[in-house]
N, C-alpha and C. Protein backbone atom coordinates (compact mmCIF):
# COMPACT_ATOMS: atom_id res chain seq x y z
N UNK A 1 -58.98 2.71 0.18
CA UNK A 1 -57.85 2.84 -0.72
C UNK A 1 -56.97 4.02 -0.32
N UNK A 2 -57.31 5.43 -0.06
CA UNK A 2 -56.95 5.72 0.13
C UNK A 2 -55.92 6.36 1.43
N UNK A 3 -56.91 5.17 2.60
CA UNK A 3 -56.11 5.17 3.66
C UNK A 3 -54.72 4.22 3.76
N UNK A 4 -55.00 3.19 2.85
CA UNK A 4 -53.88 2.26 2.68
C UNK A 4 -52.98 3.03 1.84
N UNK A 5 -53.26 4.48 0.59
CA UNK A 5 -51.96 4.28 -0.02
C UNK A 5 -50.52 5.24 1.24
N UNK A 6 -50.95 5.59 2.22
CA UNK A 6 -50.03 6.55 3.00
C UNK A 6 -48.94 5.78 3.56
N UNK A 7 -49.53 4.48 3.71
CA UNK A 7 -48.45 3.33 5.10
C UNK A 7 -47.77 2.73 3.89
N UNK A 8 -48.45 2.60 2.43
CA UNK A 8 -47.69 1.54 1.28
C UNK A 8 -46.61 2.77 1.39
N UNK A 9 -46.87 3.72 1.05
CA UNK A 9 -45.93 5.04 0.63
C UNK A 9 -44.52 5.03 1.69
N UNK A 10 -44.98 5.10 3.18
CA UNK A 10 -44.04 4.71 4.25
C UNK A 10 -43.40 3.93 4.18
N UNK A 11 -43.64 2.60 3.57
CA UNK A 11 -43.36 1.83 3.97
C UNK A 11 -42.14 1.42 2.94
N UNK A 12 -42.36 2.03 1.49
CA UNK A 12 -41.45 2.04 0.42
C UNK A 12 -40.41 2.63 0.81
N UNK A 13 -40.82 4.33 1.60
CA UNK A 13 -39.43 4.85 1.87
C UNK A 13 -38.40 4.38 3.06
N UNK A 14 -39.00 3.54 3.78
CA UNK A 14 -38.13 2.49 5.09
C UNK A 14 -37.09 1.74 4.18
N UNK A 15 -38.07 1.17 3.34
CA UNK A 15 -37.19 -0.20 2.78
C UNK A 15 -36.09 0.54 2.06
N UNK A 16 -36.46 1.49 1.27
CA UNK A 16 -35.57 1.98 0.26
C UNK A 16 -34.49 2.82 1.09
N UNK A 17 -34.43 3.53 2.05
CA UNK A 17 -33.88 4.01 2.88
C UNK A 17 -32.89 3.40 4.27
N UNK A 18 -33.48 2.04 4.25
CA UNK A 18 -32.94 1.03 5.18
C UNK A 18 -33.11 1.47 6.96
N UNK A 19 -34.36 2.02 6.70
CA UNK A 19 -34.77 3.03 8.17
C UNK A 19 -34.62 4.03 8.78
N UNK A 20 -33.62 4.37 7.81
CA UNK A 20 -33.16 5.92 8.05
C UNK A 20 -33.79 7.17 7.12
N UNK A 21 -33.74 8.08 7.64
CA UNK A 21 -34.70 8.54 6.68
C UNK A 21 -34.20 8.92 5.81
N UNK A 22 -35.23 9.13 4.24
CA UNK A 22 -34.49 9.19 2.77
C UNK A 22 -33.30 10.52 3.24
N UNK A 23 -31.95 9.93 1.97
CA UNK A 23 -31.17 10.90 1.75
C UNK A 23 -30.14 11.23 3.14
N UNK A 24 -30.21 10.48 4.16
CA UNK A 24 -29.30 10.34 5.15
C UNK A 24 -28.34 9.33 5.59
N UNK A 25 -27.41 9.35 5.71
CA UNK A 25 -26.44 8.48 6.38
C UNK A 25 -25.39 9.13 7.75
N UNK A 26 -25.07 7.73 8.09
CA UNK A 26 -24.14 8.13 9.12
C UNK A 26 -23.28 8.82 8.53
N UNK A 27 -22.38 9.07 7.85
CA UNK A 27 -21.35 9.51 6.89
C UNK A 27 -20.22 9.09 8.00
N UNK A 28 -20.12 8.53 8.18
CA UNK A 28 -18.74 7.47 9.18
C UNK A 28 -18.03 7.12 7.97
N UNK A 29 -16.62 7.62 7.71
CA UNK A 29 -15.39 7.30 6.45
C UNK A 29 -14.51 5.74 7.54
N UNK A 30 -14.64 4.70 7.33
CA UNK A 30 -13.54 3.61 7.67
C UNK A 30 -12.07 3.50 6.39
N UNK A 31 -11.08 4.02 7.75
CA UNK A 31 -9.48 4.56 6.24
C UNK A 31 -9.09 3.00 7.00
N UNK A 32 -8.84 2.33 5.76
CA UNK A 32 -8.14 0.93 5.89
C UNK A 32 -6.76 0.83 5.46
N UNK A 33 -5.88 0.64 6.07
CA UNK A 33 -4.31 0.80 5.24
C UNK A 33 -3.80 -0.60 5.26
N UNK A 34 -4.06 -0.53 4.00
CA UNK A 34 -3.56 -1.66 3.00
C UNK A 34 -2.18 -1.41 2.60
N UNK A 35 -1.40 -0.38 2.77
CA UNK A 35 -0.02 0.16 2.47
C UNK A 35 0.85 -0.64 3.07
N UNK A 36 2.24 -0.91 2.69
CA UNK A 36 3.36 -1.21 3.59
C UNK A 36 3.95 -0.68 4.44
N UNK A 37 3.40 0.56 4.91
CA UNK A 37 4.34 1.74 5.95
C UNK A 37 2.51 2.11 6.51
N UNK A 38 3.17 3.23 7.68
CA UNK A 38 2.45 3.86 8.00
C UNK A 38 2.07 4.38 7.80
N UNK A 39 0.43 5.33 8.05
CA UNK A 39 -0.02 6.47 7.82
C UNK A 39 0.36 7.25 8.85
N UNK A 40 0.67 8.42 8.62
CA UNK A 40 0.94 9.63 9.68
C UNK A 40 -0.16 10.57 9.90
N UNK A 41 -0.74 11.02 8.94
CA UNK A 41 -1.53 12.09 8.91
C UNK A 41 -2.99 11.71 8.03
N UNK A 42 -4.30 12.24 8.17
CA UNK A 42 -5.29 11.64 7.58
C UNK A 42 -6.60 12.93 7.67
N UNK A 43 -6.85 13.34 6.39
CA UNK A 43 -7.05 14.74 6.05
C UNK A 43 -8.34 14.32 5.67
N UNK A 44 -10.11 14.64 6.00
CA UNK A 44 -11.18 14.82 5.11
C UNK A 44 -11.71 15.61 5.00
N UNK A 45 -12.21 16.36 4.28
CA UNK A 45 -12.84 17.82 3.90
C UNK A 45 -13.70 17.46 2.98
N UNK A 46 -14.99 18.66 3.24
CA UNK A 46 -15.66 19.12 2.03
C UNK A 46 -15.47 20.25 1.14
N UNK A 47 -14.70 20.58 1.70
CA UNK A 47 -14.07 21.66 0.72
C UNK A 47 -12.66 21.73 0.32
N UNK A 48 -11.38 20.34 0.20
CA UNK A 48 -10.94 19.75 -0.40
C UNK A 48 -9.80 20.45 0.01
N UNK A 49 -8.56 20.69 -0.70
CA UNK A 49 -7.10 21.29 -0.28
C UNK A 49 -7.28 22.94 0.29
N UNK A 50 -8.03 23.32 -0.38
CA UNK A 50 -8.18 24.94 0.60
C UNK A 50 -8.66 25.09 1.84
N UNK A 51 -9.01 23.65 2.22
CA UNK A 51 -9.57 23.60 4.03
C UNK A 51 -9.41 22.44 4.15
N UNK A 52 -7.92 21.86 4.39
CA UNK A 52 -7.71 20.67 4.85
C UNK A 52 -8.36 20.22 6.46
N UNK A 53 -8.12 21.17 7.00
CA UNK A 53 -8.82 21.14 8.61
C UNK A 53 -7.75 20.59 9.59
N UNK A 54 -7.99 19.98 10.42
CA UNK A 54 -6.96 19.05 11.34
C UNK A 54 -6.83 17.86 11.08
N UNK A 55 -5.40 17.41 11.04
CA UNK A 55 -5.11 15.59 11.25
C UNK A 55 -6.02 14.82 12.17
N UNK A 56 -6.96 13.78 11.57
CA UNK A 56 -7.79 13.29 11.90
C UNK A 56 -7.13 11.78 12.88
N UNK A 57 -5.91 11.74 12.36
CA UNK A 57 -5.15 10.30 13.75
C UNK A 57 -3.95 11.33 14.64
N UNK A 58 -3.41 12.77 14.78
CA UNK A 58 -2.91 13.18 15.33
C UNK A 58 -3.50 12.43 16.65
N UNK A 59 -2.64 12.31 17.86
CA UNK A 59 -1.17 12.53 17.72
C UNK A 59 -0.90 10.85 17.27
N UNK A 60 -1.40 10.47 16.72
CA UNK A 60 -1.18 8.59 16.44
C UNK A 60 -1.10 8.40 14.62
N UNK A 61 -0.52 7.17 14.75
CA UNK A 61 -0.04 6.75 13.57
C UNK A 61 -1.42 5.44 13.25
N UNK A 62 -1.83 5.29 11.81
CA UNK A 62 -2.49 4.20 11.20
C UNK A 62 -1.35 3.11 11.26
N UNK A 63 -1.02 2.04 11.49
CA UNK A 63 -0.34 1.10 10.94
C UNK A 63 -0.59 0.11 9.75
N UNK A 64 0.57 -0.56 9.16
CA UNK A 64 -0.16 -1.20 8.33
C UNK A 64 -1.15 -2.71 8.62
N UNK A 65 -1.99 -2.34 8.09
CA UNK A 65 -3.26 -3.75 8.36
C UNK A 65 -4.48 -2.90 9.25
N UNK A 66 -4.35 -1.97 9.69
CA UNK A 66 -4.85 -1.13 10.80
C UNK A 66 -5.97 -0.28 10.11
N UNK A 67 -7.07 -0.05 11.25
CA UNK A 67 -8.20 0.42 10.27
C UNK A 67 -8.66 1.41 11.15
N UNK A 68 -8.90 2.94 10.49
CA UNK A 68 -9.91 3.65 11.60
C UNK A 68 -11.23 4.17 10.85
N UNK A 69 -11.89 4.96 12.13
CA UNK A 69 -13.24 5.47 11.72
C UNK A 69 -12.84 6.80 11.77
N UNK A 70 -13.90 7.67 10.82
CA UNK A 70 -13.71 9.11 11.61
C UNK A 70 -14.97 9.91 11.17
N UNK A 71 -15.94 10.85 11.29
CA UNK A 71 -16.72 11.31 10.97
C UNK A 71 -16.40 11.71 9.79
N UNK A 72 -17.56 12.71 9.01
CA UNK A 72 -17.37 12.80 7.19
C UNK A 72 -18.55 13.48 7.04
N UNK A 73 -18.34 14.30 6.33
CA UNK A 73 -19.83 14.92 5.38
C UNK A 73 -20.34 14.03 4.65
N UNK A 74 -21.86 14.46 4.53
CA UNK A 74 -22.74 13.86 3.72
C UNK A 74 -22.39 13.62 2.44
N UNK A 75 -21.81 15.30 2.01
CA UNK A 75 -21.49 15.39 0.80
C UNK A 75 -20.50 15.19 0.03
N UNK A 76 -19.84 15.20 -0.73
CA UNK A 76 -18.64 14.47 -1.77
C UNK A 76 -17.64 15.40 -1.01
N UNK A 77 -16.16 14.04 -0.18
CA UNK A 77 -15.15 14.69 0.37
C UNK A 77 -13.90 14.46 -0.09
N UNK A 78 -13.28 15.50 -0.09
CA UNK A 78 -11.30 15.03 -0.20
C UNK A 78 -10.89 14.57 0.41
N UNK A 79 -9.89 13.70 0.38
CA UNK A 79 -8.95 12.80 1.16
C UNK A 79 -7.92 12.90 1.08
N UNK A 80 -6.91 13.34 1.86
CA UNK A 80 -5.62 13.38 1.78
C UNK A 80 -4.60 12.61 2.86
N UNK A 81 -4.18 11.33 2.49
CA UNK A 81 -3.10 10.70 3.30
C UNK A 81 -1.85 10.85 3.25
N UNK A 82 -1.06 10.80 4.41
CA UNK A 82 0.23 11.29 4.63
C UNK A 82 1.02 10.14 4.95
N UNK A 83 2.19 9.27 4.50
CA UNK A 83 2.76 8.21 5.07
C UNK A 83 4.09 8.69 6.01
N UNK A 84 4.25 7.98 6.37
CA UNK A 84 5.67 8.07 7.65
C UNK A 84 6.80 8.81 6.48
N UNK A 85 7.10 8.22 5.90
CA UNK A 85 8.11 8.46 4.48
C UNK A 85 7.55 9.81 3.78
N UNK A 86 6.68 10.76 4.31
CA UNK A 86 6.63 11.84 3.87
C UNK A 86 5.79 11.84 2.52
N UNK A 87 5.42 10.50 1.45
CA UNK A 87 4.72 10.95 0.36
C UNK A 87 3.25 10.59 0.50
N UNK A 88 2.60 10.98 -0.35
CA UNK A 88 1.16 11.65 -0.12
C UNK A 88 0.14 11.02 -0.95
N UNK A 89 -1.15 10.60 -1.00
CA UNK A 89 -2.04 10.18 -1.67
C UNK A 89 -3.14 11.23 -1.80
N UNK A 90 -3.91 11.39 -2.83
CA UNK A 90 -4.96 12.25 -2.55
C UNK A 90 -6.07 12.36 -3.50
N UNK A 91 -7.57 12.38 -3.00
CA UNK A 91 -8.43 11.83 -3.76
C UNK A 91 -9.76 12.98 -3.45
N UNK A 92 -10.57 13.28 -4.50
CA UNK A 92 -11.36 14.44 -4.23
C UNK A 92 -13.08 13.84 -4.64
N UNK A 93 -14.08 13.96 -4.12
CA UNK A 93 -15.41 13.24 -4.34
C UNK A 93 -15.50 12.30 -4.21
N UNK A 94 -15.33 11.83 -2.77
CA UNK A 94 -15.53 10.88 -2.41
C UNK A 94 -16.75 10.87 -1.74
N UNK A 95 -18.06 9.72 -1.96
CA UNK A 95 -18.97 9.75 -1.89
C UNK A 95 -19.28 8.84 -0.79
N UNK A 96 -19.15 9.13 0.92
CA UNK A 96 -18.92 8.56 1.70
C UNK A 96 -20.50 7.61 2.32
N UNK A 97 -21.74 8.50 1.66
CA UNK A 97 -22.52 7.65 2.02
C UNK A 97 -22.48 6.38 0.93
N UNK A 98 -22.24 6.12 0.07
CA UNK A 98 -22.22 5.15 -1.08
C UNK A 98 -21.31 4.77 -0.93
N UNK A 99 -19.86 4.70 -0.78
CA UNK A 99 -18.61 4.17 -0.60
C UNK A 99 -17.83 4.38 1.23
N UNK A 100 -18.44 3.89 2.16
CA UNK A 100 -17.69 4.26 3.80
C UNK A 100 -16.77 3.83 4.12
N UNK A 101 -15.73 2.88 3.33
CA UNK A 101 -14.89 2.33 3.20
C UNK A 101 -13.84 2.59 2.50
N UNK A 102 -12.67 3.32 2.71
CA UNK A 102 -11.71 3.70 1.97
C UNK A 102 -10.54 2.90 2.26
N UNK A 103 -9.67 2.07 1.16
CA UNK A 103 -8.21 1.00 1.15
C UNK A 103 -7.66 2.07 0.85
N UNK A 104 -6.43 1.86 1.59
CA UNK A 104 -5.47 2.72 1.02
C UNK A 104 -4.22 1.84 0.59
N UNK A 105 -3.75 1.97 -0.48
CA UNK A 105 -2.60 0.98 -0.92
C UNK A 105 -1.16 1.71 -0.89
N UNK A 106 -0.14 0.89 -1.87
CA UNK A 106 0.65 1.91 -2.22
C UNK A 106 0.47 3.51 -2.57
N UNK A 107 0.04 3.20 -3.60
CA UNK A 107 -0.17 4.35 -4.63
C UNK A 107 -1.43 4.64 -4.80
N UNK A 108 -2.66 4.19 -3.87
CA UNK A 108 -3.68 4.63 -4.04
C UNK A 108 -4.44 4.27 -3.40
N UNK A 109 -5.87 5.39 -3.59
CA UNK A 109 -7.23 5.18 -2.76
C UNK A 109 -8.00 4.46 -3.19
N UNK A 110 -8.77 3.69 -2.78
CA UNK A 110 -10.08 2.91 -3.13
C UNK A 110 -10.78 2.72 -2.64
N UNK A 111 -11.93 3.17 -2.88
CA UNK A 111 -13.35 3.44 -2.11
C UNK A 111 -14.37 2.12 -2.19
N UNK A 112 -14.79 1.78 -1.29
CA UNK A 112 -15.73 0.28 -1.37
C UNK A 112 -16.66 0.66 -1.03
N UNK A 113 -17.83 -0.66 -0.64
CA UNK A 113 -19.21 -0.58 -0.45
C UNK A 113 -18.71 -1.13 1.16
C-alpha cells in the first residue's frame, strides 16, 4: 500500500498539471487583433504602467486579422496596445497562464482560454 500510494500521488499531479510540473506554464501571451486598424506598439509587464519595458512588435506593425506570440510572466500582467491612429487600450491582471490568448477589438481586450 504504501509503495503504491507515491506513483497514485505522481500520477494525480501529471494529470492535473498536464505534464508540466504543478504551478508552471509556458506563459507565451498570443495578441490577436481583431481591430480594424493596426497595432503599432504592444506593451506586457508585471509591473504594469511604471515599467512598461520595450515595444514587443517594434520595429513592425500587428495587422488586422494578424496574430503574434511574445513571452509573459507567470504572474498577473498589464497590457498596453497602441493603434496606428495613436489611441490606446489597456488592461492590468492578466492571467496569462489561464487566459494565453488575448483579442483585441475596437475598444477592447479579451482574454480567452
Amino acid at each position: 500500500m504504501w509503495r503504491v500510494l507515491p506513483l497514485f500521488l505522481l500520477a494525480g499531479c501529471v494529470a492535473a498539471g498536464g505534464g508540466t510540473p504543478m504551478g508552471r506554464c509556458d506563459a507565451v501571451l498570443r495578441v490577436s487583433n481583431g481591430a480594424g486598424q493596426a497595432i503599432e506598439q504592444l506593451y506586457v509587464s508585471g509591473t504594469g504602467p511604471a515599467g512598461w519595458g520595450r515595444d514587443r512588435l517594434a520595429p513592425n506593425l500587428l495587422p488586422p486579422g494578424g496574430s503574434f506570440q511574445t513571452p509573459a510572466g507567470a504572474e498577473p500582467q498589464a497590457v498596453r496596445v497602441v493603434f496606428v491612429d495613436g489611441s490606446a487600450i489597456e488592461m492590468a491582471g492578466l492571467e496569462v497562464c489561464a487566459t494565453p490568448v488575448l483579442r483585441v477589438g475596437p475598444r477592447s481586450l479579451q482574454p480567452e482560454r
